[in-house]
Protein backbone atom coordinates (compact mmCIF):
# COMPACT_ATOMS: atom_id res chain seq x y z
CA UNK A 1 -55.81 96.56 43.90
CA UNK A 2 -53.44 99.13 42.12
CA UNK A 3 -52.91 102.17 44.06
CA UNK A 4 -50.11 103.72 42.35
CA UNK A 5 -48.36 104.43 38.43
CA UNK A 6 -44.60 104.47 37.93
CA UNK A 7 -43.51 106.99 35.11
CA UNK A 8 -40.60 106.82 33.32
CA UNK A 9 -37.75 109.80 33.28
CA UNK A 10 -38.85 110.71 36.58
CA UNK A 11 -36.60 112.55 38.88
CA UNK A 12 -35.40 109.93 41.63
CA UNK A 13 -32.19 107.63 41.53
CA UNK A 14 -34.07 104.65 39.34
CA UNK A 15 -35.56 107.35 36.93
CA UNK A 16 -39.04 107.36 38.02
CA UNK A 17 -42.02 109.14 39.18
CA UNK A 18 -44.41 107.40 41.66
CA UNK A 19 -48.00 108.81 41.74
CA UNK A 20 -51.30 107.52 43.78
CA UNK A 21 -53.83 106.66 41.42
CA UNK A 22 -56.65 109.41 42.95
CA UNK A 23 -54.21 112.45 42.05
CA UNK A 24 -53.72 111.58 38.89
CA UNK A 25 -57.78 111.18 37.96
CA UNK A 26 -57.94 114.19 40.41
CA UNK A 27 -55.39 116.02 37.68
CA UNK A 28 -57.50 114.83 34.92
CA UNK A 29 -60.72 116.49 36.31
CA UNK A 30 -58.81 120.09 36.70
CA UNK A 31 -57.13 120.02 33.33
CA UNK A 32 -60.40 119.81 31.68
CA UNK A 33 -61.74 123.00 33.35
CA UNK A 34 -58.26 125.43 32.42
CA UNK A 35 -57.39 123.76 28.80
CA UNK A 36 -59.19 124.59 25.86
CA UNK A 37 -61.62 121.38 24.91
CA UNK A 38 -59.83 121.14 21.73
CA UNK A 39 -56.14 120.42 23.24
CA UNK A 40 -56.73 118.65 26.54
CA UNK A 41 -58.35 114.99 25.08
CA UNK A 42 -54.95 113.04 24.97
CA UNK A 43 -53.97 113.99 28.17
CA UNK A 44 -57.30 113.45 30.38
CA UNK A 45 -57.47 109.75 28.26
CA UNK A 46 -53.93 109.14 29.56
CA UNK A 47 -55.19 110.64 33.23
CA UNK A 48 -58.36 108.88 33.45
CA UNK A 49 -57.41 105.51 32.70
CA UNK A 50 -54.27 105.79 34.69
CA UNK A 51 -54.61 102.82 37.03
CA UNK A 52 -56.28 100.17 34.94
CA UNK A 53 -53.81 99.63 32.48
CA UNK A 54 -49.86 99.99 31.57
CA UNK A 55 -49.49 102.64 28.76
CA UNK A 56 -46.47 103.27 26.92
CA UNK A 57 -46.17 107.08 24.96
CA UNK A 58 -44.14 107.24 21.97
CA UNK A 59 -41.63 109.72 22.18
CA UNK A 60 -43.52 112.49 20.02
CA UNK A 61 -46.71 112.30 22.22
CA UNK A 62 -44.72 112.70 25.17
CA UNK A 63 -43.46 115.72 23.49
CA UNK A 64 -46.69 116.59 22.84
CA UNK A 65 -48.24 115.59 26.58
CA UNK A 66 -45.29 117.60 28.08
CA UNK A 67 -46.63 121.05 26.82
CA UNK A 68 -50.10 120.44 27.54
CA UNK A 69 -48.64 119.26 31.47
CA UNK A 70 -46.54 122.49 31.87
CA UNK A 71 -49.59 124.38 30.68
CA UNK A 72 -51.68 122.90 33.63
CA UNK A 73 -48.87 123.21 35.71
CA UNK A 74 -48.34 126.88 35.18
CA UNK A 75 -52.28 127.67 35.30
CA UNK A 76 -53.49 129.90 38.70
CA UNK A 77 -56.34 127.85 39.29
CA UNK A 78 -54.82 124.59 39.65
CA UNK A 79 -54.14 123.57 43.35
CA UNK A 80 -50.94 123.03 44.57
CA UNK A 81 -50.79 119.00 44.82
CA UNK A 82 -51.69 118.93 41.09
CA UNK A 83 -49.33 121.48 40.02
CA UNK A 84 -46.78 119.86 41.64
CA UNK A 85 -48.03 116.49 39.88
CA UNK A 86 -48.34 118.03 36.72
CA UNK A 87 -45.01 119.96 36.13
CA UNK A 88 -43.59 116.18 37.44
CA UNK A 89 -44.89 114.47 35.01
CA UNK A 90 -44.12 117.28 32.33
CA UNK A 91 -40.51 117.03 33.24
CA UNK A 92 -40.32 113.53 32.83
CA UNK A 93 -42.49 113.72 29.49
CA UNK A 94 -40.21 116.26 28.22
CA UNK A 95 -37.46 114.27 29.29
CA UNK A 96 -38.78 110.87 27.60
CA UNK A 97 -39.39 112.95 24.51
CA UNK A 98 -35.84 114.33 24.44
CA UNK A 99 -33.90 110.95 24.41
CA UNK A 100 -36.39 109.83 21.71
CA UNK A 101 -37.63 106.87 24.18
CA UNK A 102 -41.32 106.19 25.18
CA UNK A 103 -42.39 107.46 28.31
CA UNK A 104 -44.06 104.31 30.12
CA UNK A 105 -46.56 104.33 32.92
CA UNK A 106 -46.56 101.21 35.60
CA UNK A 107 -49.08 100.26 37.78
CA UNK A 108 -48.36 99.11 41.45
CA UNK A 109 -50.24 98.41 44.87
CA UNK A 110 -47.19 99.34 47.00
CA UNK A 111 -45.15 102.02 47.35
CA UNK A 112 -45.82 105.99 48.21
CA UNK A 113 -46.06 109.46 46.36
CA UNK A 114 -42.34 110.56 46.03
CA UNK A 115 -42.12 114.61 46.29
């Protein structure tokens, strides 16, 4: 079984991000409740199906999935663990969408959360 994704422009030595499956859905579930309805649909489609299949973001929506991340990020009511996850994956979404690449999300059953 997967238990873990592998973003792109993350922020160790090989470039990635390593997140357990459960924190990203978990992320998913809190973004709906502090972004407006209208804004937060791309993101919580990339969230909840994070896991089940590889997905690779063209440069623009990263761009676009970057924002809406930071926003999260920044927001009081998010707990810690998913701000931390979220601003992660907003930095590498921003960074994806500044060298004009797609952002691409992996799925794994080994490996840990890297912090």
């Amino acid at each position: 079984m997967t238990t873990h994704v592998i973003t792109s422009h993350g922020s160790d030595f090989f470039d990635q991000d390593q997140f357990p499956i459960r924190a990203l859905r978990e992320l998913g579930h809190y973004v709906r409740s502090i972004l407006p309805a209208a804004e937060h649909p791309p993101l919580t489609a990339l969230l909840d199906t994070a896991g089940d299949t590889a997905h690779t973001i063209a440069a623009d929506q990263a761009a676009q999935l970057a924002t809406l991340l930071r926003r999260a990020a920044d927001h009081r009511r998010l707990t810690r663990d998913c701000a931390h996850t979220a601003a992660l994956l907003g930095r590498a979404a921003a960074r994806a969408a500044a060298d004009t690449t797609p952002w691409t999300w992996t799925t794994t059953s080994e490996g840990t959360r890297q912090r």
